[in-house]
Each structure stands twice: as structure tokens, then as C-alpha cells.
N, C-alpha and C. Protein backbone atom coordinates (compact mmCIF):
# COMPACT_ATOMS: atom_id res chain seq x y z
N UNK A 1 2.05 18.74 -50.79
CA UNK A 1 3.48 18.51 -50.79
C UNK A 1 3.85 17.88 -49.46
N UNK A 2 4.51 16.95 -49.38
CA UNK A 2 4.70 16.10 -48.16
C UNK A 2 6.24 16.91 -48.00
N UNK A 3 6.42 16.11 -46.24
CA UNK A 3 7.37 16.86 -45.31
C UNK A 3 8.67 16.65 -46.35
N UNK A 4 9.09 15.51 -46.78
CA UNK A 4 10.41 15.67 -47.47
C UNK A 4 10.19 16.51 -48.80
N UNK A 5 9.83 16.81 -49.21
CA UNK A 5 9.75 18.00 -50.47
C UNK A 5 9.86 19.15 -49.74
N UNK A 6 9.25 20.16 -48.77
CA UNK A 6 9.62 20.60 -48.08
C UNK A 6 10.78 21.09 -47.45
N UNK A 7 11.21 19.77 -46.92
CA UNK A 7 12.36 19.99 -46.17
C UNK A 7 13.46 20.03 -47.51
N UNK A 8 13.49 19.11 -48.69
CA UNK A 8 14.38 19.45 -49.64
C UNK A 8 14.40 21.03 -50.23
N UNK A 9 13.28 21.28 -50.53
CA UNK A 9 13.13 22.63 -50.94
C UNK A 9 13.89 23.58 -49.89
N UNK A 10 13.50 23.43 -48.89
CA UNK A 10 14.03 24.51 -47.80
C UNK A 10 15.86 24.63 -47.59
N UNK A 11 16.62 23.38 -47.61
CA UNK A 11 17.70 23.17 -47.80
C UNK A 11 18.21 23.32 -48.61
N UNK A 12 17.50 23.07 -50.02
CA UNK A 12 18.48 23.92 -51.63
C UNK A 12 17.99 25.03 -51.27
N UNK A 13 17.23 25.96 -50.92
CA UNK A 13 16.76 26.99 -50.92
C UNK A 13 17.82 27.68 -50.33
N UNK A 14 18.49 27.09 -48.71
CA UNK A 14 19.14 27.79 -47.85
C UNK A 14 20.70 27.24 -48.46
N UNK A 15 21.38 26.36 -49.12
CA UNK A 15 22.48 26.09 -49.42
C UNK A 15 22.85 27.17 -50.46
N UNK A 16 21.80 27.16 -51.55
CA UNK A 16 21.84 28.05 -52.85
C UNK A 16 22.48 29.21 -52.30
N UNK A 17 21.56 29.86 -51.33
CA UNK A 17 21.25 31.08 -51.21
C UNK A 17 22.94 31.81 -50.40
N UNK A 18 23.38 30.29 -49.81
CA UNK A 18 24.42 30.67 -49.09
C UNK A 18 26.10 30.72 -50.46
N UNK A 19 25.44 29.82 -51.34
CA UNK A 19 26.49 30.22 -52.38
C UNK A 19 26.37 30.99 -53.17
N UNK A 20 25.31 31.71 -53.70
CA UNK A 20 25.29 33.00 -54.74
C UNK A 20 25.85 34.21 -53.83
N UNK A 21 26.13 34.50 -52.48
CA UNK A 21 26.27 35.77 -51.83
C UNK A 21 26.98 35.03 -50.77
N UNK A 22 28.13 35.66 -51.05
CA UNK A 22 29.56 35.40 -50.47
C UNK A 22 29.46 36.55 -49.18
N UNK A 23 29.32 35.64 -47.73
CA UNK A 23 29.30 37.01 -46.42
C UNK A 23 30.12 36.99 -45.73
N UNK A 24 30.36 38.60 -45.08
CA UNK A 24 31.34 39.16 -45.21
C UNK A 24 31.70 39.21 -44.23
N UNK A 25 32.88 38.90 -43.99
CA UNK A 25 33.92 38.25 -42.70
C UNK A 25 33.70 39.32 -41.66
N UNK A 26 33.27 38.54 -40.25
CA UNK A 26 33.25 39.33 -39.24
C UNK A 26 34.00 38.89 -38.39
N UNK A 27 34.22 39.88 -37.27
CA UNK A 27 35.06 38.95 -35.95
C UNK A 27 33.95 38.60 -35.33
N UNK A 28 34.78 37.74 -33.77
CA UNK A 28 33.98 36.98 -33.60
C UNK A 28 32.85 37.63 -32.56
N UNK A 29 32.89 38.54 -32.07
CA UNK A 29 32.10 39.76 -31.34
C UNK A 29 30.46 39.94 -31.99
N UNK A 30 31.22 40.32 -33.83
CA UNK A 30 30.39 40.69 -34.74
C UNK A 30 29.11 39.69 -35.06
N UNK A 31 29.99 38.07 -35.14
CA UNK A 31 29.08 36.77 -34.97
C UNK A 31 28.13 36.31 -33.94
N UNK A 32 28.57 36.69 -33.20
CA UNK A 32 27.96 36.36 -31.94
C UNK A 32 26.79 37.37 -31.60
N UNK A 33 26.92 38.70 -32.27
CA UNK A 33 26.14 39.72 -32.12
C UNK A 33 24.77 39.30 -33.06
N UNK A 34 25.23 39.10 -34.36
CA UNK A 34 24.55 38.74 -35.40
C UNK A 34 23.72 37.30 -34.93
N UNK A 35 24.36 36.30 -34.18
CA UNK A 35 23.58 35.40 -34.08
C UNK A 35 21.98 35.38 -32.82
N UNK A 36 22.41 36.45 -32.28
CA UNK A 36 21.87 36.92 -31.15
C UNK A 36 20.52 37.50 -32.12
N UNK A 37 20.73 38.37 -32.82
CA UNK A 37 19.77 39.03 -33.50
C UNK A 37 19.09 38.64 -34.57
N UNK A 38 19.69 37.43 -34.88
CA UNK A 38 18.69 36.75 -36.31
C UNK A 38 17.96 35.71 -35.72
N UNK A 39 17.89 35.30 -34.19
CA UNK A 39 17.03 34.75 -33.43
C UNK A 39 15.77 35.35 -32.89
N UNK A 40 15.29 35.68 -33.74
CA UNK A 40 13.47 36.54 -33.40
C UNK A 40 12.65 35.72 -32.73
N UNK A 41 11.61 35.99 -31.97
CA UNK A 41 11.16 34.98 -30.79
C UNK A 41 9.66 34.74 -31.83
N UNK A 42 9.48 33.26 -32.48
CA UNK A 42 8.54 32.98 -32.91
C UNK A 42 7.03 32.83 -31.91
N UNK A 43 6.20 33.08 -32.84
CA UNK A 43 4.90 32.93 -31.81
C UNK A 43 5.28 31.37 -31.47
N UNK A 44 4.18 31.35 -29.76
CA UNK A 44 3.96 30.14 -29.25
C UNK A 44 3.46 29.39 -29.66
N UNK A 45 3.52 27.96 -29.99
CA UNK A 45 2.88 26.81 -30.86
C UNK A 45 2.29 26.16 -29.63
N UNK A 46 1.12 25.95 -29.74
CA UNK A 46 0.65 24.63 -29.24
C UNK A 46 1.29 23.24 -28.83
N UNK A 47 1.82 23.29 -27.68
CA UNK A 47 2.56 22.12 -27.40
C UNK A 47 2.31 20.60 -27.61
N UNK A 48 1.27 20.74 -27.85
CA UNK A 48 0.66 18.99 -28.24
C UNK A 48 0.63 19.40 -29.90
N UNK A 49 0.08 20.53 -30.66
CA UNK A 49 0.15 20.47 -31.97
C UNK A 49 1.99 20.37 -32.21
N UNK A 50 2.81 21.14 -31.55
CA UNK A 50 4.27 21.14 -32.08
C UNK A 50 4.59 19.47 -31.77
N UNK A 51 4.17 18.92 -30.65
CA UNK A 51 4.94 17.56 -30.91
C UNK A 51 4.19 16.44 -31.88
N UNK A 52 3.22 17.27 -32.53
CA UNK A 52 2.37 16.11 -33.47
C UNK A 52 3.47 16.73 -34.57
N UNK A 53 4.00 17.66 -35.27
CA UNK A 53 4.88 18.74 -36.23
C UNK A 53 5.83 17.32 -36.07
N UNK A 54 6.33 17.58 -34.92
CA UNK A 54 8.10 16.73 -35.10
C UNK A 54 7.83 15.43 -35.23
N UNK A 55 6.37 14.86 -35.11
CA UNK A 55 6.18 13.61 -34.80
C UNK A 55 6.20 13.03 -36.45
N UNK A 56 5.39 14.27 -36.87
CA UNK A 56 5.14 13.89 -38.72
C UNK A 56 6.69 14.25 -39.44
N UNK A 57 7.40 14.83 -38.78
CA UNK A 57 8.84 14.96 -39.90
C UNK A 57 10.01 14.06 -39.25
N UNK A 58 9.63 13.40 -38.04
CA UNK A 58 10.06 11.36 -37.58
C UNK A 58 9.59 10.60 -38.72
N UNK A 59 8.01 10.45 -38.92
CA UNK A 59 7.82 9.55 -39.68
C UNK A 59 8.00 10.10 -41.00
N UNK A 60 7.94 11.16 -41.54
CA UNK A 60 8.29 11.07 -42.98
C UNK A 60 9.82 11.42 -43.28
N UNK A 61 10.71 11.12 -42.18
CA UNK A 61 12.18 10.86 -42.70
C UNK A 61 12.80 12.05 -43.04
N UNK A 62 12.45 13.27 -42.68
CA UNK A 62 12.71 14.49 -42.79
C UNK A 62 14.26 14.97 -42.33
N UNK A 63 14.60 14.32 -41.19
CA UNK A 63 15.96 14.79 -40.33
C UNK A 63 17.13 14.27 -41.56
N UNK A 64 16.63 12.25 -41.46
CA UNK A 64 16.98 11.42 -42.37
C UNK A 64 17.68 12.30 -43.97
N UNK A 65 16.72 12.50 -44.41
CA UNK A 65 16.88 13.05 -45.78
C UNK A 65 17.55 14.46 -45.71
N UNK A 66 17.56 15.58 -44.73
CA UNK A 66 18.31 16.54 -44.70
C UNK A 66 19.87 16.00 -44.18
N UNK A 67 20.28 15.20 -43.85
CA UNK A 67 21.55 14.55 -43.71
C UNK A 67 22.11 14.06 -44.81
N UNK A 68 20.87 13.49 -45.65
CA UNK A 68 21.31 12.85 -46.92
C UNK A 68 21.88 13.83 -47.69
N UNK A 69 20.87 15.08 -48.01
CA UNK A 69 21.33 16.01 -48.56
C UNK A 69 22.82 17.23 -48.07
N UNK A 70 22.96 16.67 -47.14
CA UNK A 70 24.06 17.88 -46.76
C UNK A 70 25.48 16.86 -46.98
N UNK A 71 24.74 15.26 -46.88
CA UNK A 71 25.67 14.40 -47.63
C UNK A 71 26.22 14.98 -49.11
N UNK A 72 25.55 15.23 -49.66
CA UNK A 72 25.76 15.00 -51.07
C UNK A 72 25.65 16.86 -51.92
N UNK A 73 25.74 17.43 -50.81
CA UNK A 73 25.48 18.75 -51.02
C UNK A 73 27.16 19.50 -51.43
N UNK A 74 28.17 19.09 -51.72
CA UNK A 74 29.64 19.19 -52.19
C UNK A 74 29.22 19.06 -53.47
N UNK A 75 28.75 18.05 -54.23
CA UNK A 75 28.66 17.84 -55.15
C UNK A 75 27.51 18.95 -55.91
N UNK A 76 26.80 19.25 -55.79
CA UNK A 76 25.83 20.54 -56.31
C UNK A 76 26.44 21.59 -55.86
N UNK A 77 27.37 22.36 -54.60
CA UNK A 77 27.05 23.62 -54.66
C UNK A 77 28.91 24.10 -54.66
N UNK A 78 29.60 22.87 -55.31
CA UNK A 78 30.70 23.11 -55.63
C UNK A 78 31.31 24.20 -57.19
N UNK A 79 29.96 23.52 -57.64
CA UNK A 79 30.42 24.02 -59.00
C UNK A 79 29.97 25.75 -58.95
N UNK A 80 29.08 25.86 -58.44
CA UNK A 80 28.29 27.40 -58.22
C UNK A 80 29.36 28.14 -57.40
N UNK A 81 30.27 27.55 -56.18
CA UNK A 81 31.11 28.47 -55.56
C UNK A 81 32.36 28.50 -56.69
N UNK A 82 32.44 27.80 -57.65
CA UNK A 82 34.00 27.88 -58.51
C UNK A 82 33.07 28.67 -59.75
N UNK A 83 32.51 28.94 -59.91
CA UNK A 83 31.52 29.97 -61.00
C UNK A 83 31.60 31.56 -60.26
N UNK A 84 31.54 31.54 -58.50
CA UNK A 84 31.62 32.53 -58.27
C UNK A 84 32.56 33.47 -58.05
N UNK A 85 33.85 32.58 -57.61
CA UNK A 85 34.78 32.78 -57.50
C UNK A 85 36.04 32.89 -58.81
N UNK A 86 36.53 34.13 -58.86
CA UNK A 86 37.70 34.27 -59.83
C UNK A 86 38.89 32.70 -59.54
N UNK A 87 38.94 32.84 -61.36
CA UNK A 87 40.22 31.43 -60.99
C UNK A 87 41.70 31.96 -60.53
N UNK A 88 42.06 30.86 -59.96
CA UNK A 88 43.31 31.21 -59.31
C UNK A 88 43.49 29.92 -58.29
N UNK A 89 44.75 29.65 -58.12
CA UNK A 89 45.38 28.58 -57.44
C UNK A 89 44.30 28.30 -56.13
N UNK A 90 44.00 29.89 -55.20
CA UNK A 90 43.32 29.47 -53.91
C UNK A 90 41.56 28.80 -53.90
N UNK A 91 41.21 29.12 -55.49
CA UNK A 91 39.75 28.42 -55.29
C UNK A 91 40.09 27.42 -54.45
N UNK A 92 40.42 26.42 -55.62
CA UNK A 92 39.72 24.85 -55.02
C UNK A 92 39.81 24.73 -53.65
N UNK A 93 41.08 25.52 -52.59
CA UNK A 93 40.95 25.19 -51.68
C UNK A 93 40.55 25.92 -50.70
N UNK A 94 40.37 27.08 -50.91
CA UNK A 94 38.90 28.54 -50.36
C UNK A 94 37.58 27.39 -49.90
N UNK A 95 37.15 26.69 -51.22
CA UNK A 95 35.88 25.96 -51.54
C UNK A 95 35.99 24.76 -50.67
N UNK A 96 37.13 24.00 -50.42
CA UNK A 96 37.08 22.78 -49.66
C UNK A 96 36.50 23.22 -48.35
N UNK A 97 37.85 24.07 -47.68
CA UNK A 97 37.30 24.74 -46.45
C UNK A 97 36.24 25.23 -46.37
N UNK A 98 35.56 26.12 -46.93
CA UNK A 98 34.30 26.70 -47.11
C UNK A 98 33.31 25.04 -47.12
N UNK A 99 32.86 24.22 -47.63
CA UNK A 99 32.40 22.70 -47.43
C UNK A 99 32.52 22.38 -46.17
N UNK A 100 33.81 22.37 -45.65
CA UNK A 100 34.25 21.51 -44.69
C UNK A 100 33.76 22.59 -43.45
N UNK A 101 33.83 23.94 -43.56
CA UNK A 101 33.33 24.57 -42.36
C UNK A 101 31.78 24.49 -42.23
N UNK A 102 30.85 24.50 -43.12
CA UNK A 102 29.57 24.59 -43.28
C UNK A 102 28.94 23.27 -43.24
N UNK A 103 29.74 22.08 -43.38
CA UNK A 103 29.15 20.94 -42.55
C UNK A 103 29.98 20.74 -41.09
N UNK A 104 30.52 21.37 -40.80
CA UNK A 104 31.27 21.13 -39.18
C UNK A 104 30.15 22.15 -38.29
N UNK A 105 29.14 23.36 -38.86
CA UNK A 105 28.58 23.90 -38.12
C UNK A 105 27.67 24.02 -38.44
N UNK A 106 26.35 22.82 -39.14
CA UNK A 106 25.64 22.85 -39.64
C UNK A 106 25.01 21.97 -38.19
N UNK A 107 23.66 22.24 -38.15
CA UNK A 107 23.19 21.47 -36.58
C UNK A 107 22.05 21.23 -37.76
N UNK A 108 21.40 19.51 -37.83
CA UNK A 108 20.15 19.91 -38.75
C UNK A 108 19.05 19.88 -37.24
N UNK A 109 18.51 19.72 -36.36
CA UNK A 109 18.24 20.23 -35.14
C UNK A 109 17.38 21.54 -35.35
N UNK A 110 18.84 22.14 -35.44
CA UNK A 110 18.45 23.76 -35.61
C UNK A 110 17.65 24.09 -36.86
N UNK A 111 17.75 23.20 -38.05
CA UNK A 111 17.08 23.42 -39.09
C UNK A 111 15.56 22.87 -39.31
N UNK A 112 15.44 21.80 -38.33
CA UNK A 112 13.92 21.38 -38.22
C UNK A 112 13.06 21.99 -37.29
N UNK A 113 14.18 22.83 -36.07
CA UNK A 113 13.69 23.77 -35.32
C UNK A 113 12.61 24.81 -36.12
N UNK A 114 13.90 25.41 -37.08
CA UNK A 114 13.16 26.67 -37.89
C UNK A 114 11.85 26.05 -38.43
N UNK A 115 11.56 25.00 -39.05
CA UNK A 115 10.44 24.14 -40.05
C UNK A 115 9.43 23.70 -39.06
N UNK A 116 9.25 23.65 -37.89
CA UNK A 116 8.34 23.76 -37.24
C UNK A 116 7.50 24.57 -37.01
N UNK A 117 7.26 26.05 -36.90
CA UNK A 117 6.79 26.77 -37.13
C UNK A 117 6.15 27.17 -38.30
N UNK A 118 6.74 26.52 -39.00
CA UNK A 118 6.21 26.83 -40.91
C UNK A 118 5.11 26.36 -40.83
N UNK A 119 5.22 24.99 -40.41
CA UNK A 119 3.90 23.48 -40.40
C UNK A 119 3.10 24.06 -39.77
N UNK A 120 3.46 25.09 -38.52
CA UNK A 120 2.20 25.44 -37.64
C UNK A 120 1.63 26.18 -38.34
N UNK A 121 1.98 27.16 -39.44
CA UNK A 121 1.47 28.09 -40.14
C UNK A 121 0.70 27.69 -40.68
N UNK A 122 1.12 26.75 -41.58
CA UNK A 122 0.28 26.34 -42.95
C UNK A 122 -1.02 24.82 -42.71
N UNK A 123 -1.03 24.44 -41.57
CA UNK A 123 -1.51 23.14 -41.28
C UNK A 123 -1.89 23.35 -40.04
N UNK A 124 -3.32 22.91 -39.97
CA UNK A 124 -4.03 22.76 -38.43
C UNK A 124 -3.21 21.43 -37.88
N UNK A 125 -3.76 21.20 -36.69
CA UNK A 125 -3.64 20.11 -35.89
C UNK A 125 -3.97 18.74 -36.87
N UNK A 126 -5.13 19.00 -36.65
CA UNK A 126 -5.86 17.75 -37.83
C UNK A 126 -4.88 17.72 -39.12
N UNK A 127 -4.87 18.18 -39.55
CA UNK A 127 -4.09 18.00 -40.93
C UNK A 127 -2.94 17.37 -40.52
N UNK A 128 -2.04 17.96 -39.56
CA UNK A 128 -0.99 17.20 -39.04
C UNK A 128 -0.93 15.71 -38.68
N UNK A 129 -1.88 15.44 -38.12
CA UNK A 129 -2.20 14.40 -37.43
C UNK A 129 -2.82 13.54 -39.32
N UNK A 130 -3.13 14.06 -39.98
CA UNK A 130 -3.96 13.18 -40.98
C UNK A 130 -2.45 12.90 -42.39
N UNK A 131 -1.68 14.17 -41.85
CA UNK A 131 -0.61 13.23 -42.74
C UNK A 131 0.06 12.47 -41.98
N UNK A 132 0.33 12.08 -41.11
CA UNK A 132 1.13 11.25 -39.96
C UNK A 132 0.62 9.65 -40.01
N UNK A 133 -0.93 9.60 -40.30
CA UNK A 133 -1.38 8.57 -40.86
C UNK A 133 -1.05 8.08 -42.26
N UNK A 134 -1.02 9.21 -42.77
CA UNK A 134 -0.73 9.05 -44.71
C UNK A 134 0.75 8.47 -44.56
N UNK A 135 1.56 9.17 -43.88
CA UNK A 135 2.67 8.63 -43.99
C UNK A 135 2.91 7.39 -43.47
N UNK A 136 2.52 6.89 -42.63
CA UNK A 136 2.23 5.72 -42.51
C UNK A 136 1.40 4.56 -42.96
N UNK A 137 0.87 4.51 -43.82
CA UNK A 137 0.06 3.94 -45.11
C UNK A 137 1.59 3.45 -46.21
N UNK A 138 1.41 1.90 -46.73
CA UNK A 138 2.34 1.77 -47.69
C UNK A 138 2.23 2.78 -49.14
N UNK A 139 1.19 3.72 -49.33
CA UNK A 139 1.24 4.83 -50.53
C UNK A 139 2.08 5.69 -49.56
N UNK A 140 2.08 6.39 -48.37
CA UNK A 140 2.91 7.43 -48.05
C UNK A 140 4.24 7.24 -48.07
N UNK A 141 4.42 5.60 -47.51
CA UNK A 141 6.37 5.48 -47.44
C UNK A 141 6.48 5.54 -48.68
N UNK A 142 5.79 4.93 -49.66
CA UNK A 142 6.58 5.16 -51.20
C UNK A 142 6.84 6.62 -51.22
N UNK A 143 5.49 7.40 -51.12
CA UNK A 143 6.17 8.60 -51.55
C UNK A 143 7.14 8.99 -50.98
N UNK A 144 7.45 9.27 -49.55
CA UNK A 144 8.75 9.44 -48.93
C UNK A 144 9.65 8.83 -49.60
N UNK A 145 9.70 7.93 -50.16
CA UNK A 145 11.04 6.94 -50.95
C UNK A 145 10.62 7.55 -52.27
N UNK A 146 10.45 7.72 -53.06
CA UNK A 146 10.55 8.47 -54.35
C UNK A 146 10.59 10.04 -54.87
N UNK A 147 10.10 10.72 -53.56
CA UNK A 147 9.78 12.18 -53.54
C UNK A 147 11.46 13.08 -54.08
N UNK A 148 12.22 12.20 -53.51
CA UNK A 148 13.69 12.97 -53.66
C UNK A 148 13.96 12.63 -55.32
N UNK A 149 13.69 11.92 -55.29
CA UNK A 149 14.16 10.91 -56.62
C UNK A 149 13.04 11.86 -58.23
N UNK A 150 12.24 12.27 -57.65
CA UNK A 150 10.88 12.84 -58.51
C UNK A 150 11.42 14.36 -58.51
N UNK A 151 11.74 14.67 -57.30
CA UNK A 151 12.33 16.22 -57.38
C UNK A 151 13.93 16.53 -58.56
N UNK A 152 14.71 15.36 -57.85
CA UNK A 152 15.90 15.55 -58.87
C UNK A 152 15.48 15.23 -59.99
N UNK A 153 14.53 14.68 -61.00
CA UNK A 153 14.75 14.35 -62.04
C UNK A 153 13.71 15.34 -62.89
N UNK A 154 12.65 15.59 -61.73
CA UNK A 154 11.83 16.96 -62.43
C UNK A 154 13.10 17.98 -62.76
N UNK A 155 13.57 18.25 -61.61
CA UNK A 155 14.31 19.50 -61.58
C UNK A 155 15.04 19.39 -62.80
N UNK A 156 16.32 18.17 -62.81
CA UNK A 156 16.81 18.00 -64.29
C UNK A 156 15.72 18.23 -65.76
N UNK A 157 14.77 17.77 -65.67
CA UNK A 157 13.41 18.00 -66.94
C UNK A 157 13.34 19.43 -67.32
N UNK A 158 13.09 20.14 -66.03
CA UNK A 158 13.21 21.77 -66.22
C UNK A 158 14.42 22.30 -66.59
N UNK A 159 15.60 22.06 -66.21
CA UNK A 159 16.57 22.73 -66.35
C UNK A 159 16.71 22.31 -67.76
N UNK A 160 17.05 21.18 -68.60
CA UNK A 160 16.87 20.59 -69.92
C UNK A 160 15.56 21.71 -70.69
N UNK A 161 14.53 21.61 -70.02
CA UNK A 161 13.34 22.37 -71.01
C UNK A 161 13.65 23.66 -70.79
N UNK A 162 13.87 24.54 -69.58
CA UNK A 162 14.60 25.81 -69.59
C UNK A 162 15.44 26.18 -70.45
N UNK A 163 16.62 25.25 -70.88
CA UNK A 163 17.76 25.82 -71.88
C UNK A 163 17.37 25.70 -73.56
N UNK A 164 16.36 24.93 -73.51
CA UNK A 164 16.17 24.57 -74.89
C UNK A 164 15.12 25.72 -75.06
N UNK A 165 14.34 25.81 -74.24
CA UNK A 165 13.09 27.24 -74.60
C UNK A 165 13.97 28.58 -74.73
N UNK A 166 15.43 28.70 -73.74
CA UNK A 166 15.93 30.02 -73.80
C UNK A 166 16.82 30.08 -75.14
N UNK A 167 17.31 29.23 -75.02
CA UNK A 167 18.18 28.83 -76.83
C UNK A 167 17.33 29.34 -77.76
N UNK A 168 15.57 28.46 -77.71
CA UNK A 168 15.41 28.85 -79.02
C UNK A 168 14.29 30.47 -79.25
N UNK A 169 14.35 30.66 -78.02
CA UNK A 169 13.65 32.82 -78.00
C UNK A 169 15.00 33.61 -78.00
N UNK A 170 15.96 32.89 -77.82
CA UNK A 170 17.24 34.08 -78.40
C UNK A 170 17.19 33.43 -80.04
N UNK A 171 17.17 32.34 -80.14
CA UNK A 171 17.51 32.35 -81.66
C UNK A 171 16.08 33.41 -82.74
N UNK A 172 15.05 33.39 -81.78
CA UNK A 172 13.93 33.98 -82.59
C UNK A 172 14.08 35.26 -82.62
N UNK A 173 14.59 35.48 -81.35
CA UNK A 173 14.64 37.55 -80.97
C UNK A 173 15.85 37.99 -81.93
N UNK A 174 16.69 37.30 -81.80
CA UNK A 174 18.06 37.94 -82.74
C UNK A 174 17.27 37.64 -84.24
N UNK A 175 16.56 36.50 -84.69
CA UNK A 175 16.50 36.77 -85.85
C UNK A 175 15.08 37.87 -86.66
N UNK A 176 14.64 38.12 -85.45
CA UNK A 176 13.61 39.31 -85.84
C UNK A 176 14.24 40.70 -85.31
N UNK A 177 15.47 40.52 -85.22
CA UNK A 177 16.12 42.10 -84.90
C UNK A 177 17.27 41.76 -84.98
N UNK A 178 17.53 42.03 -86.45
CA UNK A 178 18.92 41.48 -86.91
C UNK A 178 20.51 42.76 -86.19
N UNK A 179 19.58 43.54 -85.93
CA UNK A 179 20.74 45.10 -85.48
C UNK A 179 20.90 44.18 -84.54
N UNK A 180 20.49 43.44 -83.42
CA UNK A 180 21.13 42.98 -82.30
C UNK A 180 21.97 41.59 -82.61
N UNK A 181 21.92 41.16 -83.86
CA UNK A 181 22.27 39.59 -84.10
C UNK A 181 23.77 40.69 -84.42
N UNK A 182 23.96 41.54 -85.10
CA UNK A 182 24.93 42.03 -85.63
C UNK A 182 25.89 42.63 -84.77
N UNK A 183 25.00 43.80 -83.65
CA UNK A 183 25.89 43.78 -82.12
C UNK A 183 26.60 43.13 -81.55
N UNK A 184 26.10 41.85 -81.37
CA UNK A 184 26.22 40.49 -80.64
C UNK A 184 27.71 39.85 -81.56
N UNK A 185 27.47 39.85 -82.97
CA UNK A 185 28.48 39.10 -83.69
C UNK A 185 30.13 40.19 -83.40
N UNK A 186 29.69 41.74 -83.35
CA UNK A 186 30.29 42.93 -83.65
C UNK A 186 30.86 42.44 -82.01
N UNK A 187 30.66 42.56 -81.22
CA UNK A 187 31.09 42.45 -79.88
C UNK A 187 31.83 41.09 -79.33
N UNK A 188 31.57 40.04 -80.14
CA UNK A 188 32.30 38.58 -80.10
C UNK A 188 33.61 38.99 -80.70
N UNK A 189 33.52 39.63 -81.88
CA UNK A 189 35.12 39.64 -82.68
C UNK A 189 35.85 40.57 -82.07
N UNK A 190 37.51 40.07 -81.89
CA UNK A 190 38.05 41.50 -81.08
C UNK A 190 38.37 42.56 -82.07
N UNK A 191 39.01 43.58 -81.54
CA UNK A 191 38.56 44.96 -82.41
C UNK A 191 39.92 44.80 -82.87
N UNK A 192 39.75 45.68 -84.17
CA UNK A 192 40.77 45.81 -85.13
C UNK A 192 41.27 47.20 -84.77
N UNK A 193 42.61 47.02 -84.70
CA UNK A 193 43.55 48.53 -84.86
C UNK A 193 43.03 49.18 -85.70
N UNK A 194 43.17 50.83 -85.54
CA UNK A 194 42.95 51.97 -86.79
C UNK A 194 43.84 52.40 -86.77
């Protein structure tokens, strides 16, 4: 998996995660406390291996493409905060602000910071150094130029084959256990006065 799959994964990963679980308003004491403490002191990296790390997510467009995505990141994680949120006049504009604050204090910096350490984990020196070449090869820029493009449209493939596989094991389960097809119908209709 090359650096931009990665870095996409890691960013829906961390956008998602920030819209299913709504957190809970602190002052600013409380923030500052919290930010203090979710800064854990990672082991030491190899200073010539860490600048070969940042050197390979320069050339494979990594910073690039997490900009792109926080570009275009209103549009995906809009609909999930108005799903989470009860309707009422203040959504839409709870959700703007909520957008508009989370790209005003979004550093991506700080986010390739964190992804450096990952690479050290999972990848020697050499390896580093041997995709840095790959990526530089006209097969690596393609992939960098299509990798986003392969992820959104897989992802769409799955989500399409996901609903059609879950559609049709509820249509099989209800019809091999008709007491629940009947629950299901019994619980759709509203109830009749006695």
C-alpha cells in the first residue's frame, strides 16, 4: 500500500471517527490539559531513517492529497453529522461551524507528524528508501495519481455490494422465520385502539 492510501485511510479514519462521537465541551483549562496529555512521547526514530519517512511522503504527494481531502471533506462528513444530529432549525448551522472550526484548526503538519512514526514501525530504512525510488519511476507517479481515484470507486463497489448482500440475507432470514417477517410487519403498522 503506498503513502497516499495510507495517508487517505488515516484521514477518513480520523474525520469519521470525529463525526460518529460528538465531544464533549470543555473549557479552555480542560483543552489545554487534554492536549498536554494526548501528546505521549513516541520512541526515538533514527534521524536519517525519519528524514528518508518525510522524504517518501514529499514524493508521493502525501501532504498534497491530505489538503485535497480536507478540501473536499464537507462534502462526505456533512451528511453523517445531519444523521447524527436531531432535526431542528440549529443543525445546518451547528454543522457549518463545526466544518468551519475543524478546518481553521486542522495543522496537516501535525498529521504527518503522527504518520511518521507509523512508517518507522512498519518499514526498515531500505524499504523506505526503495519506495522513494518506486515513487519516482513513471509506474509509481501513476499510482500516486490514481490511488485516490481506485480507493473512491472501490469504496463506492463495496458500499453498492454491501447493501445488495445485506438486502438480500434480510430478505432470506425473514423468509425462513416468518414469526420475525410478521414482528417486523406488526411493528411498522401503528397500533389500533382497544
Amino acid at each position: 500500500m503506498n503513502t497516499c492510501a495510507i495517508s487517505l485511510l488515516l484521514l477518513f479514519s480520523f474525520i469519521s471517527a470525529q463525526a460518529q462521537s460528538a465531544p464533549p465541551v470543555q473549557t479552555a483549562d480542560q483543552q489545554s490539559g487534554t492536549a498536554a496529555s494526548s501528546q505521549t512521547p513516541q520512541p526515538k526514530i533514527d534521524p536519517a531513517k525519519e528524514a528518508d519517512i518525510r522524504q517518501l511522503m514529499e514524493v508521493a504527494g502525501t501532504k498534497a492529497l491530505m489538503a485535497q481531502m480536507m478540501g473536499t471533506m464537507e462534502s462526505s462528513i456533512k451528511p453523517m453529522l445531519s444523521n447524527a444530529f436531531p432535526p431542528g432549525e440549529y443543525r445546518e448551522k451547528l454543522i457549518d461551524l463545526f466544518i468551519a472550526k475543524f478546518k481553521s484548526q486542522s495543522n496537516l503538519q501535525q498529521l504527518l507528524d503522527l504518520i511518521v512514526p507509523i512508517y518507522d514501525k512498519y518499514f526498515s530504512d531500505k524499504e523506505i528508501k526503495d519506495l522513494i525510488q518506486y515513487y519516482r519511476t513513471p509506474l509509481g507517479q501513476k499510482t500516486i495519481e490514481v490511488m485516490p481515484k481506485l480507493f473512491a470507486e472501490s469504496q463506492e463497489a463495496g458500499r453498492k455490494w454491501g447493501e445488495a448482500l445485506g438486502r438480500q440475507s434480510m430478505i432470506d432470514v425473514l423468509a425462513e422465520h416468518p414469526e420475525f417477517k410478521k414482528a417486523l410487519e406488526d411493528a411498522k403498522s401503528p397500533a389500533e385502539p382497544q
